[in-house]
Protein backbone atom coordinates (compact mmCIF):
# COMPACT_ATOMS: atom_id res chain seq x y z
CA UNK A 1 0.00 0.00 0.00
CA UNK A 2 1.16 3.75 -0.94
CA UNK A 3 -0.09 7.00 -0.20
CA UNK A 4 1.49 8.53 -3.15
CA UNK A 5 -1.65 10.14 -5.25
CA UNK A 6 0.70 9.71 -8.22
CA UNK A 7 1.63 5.93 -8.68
CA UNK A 8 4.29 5.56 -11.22
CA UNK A 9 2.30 3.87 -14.90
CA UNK A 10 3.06 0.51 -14.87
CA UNK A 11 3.83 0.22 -18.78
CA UNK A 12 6.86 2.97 -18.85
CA UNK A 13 9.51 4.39 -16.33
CA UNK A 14 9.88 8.58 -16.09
CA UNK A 15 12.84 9.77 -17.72
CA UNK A 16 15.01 12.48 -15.94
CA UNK A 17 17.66 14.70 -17.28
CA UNK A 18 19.39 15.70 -13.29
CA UNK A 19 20.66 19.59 -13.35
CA UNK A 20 23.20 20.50 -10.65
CA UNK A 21 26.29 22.15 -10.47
CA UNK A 22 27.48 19.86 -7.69
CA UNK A 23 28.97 16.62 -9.09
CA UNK A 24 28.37 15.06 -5.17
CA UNK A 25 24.54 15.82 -5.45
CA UNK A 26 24.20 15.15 -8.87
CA UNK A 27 25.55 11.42 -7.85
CA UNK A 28 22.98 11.39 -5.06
CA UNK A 29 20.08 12.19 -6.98
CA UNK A 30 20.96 9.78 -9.95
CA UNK A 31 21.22 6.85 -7.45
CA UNK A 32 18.38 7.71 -5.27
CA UNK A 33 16.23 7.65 -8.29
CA UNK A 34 17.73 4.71 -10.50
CA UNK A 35 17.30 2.54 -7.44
CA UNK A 36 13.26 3.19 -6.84
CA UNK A 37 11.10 1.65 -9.53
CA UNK A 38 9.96 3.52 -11.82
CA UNK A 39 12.68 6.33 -12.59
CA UNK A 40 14.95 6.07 -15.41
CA UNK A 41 18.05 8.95 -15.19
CA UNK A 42 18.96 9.66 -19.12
CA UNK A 43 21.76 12.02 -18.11
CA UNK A 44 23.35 14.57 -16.48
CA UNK A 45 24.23 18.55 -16.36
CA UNK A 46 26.53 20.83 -14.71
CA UNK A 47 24.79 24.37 -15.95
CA UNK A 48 21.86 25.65 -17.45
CA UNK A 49 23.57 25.58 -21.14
CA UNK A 50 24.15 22.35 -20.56
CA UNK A 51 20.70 21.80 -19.27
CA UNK A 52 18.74 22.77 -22.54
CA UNK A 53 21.55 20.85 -24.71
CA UNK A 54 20.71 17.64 -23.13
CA UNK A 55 17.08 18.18 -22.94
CA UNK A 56 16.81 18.86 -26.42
CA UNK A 57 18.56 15.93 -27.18
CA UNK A 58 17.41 13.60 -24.57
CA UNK A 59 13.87 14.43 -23.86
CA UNK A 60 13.60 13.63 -20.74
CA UNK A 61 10.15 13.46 -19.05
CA UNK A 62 10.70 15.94 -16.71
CA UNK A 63 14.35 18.59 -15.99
CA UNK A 64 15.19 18.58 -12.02
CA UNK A 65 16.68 22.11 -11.86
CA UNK A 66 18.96 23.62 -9.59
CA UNK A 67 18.56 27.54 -9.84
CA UNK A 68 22.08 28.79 -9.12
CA UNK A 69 24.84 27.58 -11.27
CA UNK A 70 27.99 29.29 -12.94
CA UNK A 71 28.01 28.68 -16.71
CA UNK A 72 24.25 29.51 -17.08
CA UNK A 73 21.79 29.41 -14.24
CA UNK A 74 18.57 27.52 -13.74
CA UNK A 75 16.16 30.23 -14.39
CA UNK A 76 17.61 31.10 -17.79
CA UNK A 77 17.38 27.12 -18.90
CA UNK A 78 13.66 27.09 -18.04
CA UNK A 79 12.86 30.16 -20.15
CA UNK A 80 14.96 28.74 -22.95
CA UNK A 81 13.47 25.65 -22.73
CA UNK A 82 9.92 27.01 -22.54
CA UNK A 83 10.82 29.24 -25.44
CA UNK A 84 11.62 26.18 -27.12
CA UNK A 85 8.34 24.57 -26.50
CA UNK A 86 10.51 21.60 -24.95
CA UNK A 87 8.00 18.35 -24.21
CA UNK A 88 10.01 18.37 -20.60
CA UNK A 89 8.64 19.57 -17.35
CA UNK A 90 10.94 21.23 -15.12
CA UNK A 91 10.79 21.03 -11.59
CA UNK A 92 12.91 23.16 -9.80
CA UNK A 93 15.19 21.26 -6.97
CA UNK A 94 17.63 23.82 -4.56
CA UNK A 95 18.25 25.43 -1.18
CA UNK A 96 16.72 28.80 -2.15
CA UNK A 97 13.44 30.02 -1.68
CA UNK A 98 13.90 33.77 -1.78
CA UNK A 99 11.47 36.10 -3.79
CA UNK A 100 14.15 36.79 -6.31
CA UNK A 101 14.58 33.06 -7.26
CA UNK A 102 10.90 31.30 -6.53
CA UNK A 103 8.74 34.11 -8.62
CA UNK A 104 11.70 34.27 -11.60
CA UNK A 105 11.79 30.19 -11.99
CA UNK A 106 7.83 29.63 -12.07
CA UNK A 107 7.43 33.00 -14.38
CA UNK A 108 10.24 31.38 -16.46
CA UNK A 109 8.05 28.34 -16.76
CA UNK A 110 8.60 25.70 -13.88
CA UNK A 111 6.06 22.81 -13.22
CA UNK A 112 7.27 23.15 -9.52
CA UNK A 113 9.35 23.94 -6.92
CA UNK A 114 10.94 21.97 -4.05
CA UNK A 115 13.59 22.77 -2.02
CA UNK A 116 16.51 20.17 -1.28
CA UNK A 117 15.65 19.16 2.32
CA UNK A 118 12.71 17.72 0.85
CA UNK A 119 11.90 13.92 1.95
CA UNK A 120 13.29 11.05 -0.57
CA UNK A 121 9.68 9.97 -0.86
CA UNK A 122 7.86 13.84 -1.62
CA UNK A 123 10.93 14.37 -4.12
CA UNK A 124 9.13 10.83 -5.53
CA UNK A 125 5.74 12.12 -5.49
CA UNK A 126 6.76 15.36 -6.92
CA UNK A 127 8.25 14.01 -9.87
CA UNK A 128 5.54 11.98 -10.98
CA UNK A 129 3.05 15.08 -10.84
CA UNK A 130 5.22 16.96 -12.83
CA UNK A 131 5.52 14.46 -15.60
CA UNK A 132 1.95 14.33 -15.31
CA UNK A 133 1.85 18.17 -15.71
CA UNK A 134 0.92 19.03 -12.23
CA UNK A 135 2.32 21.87 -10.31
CA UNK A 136 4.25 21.15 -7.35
CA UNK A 137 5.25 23.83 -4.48
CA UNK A 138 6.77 23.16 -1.56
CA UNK A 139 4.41 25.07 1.48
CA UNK A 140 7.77 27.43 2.40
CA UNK A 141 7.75 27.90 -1.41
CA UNK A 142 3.78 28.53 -2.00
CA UNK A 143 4.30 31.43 1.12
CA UNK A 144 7.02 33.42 -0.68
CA UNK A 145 5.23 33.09 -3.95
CA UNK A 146 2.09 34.24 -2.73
CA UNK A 147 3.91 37.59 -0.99
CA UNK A 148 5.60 38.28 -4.17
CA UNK A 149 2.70 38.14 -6.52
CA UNK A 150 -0.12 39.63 -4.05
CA UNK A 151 -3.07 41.14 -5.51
CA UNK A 152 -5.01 44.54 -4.54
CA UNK A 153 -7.46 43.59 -2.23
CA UNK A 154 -10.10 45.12 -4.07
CA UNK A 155 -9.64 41.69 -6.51
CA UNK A 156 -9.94 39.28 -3.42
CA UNK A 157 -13.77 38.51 -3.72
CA UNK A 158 -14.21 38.87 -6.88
CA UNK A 159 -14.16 35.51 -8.74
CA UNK A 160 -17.38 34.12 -10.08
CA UNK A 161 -18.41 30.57 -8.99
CA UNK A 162 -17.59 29.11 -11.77
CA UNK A 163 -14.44 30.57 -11.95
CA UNK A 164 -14.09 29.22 -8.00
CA UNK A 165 -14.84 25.79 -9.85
CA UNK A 166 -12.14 25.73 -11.76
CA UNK A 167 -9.76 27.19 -9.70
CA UNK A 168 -10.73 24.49 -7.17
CA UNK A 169 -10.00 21.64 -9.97
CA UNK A 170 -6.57 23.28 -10.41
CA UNK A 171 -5.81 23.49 -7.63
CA UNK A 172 -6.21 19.31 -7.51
CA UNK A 173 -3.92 18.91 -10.09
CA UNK A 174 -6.39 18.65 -12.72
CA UNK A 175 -5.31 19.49 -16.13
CA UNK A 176 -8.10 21.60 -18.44
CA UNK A 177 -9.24 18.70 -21.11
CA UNK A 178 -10.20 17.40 -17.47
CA UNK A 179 -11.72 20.26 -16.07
CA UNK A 180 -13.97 20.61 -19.17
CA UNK A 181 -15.19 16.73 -18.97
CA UNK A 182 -15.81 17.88 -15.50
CA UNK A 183 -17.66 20.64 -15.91
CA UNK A 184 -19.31 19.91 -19.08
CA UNK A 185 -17.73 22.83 -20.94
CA UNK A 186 -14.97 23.17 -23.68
CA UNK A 187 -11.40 23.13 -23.17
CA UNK A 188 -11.83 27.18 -25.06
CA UNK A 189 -13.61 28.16 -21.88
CA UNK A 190 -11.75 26.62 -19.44
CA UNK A 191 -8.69 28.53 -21.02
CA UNK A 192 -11.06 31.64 -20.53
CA UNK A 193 -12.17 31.61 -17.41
CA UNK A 194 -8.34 30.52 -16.15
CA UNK A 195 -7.48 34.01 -18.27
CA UNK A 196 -9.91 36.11 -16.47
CA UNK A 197 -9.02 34.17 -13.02
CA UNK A 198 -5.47 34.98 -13.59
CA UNK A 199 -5.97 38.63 -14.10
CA UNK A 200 -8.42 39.37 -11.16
CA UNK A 201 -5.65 37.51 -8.64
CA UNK A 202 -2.91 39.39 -10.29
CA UNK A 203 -1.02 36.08 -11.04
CA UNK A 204 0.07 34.53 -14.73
CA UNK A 205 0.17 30.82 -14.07
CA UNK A 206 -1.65 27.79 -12.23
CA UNK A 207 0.88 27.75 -9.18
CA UNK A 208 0.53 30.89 -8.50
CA UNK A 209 -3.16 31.54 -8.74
CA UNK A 210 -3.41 28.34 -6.34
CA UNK A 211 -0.95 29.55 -4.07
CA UNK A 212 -2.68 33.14 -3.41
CA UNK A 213 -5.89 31.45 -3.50
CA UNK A 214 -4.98 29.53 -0.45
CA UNK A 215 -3.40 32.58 0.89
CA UNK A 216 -6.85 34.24 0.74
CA UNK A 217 -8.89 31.27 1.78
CA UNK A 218 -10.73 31.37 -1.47
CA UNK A 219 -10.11 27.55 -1.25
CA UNK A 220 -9.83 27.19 2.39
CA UNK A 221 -7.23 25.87 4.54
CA UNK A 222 -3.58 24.38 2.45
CA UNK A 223 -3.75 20.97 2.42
CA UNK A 224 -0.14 20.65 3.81
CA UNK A 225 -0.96 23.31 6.59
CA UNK A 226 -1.62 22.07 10.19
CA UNK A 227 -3.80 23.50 12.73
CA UNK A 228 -2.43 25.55 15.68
């Protein structure tokens, strides 16, 4: 039995392309993850440069970036990569979680964020949501993110209900062909209402909009906080 809400598929192992400037922890994370089932490690990088050479070549399932690196830093390989409309999912993996790195990665285009003291297990977890497309933030990582892209108050209430519904579904994980099925609309409206949701929280993306969202308790409590 597993808690993990995001079993690895039976029929195909995750491909990872590992992103770190330290050889030591680049070592680590290759044989944590070619040891669990599931996980195949195509390669490794030392810098961002590298980074988007080897993920163009590779195609990994999903990038585990470290942000700062000499030779070309993490946040610069996600925008390149996103420029490049790379298949890979990048899920940021380092010991920073300042404004000036959390809001620059996930603007860049980051499925996630987790910072390195994260359990062997949630590094697991996280991995197969973002191969699955589904944002990942640490809660110390959600907090700073939500400070940093903070909308006017006058904003707070102002979400329809079914814009509520759909921010609720994302906020599950739920990509939009599934929101539609859900909701018995098109995937065109979905992409609407996540536009106009976007603008009245003062956010661009999914991880964001759930992260001040939770800040606000327009979806009640974080699942990952605990009660006084």
């Amino acid at each position: 039995m597993t808690d993990d809400p995001f079993p690895p598929a039976d029929d195909a192992a995750i491909t990872l392309l590992v992103v770190d400037d330290h050889p030591v922890v680049r070592d680590g994370l290759r044989g944590m993850f070619e040891s669990a089932p599931g996980f195949t490690v195509l390669g490794e990088a030392a810098n961002g440069v590298e980074a988007v050479a080897l993920a163009t070549s590779l195609d990994p399932d999903v990038v585990l970036m470290d942000l700062r690196m000499p030779g070309g830093n993490g946040v610069e390989a996600i925008a390149e990569l996103t420029r490049r409309g790379a298949r890979a999912k990048v899920l940021v993996l380092t010991t920073y979680d300042t404004d000036s790195d959390t809001l620059p990665a996930i603007e860049a285009g980051a499925t996630g964020y987790l910072l390195k003291d994260a359990p062997r297990e949630e590094l697991f977890t996280a991995v197969r949501a973002a191969a699955q497309g589904r944002t990942v933030l640490s809660p110390a990582v959600a907090s700073r993110l939500v400070s940093a892209v903070r909308a006017p108050a006058s904003t707070q209430d102002s979400l329809s209900a079914r814009e509520c519904e759909v921010l609720a579904l994302v906020a599950k994980g739920t990509s939009n062909r599934e929101i539609a099925r859900v909701l018995f609309i098109s995937e065109a409206t979905v992409k609407t209402h996540l536009t106009h949701l976007y603008a009245k929280l003062g956010v661009n993306d999914r991880a964001a909009a759930v992260a001040v969202a939770y800040d606000r308790g327009i979806l009640g409590r974080h699942p990952d906080s605990r009660a006084p």
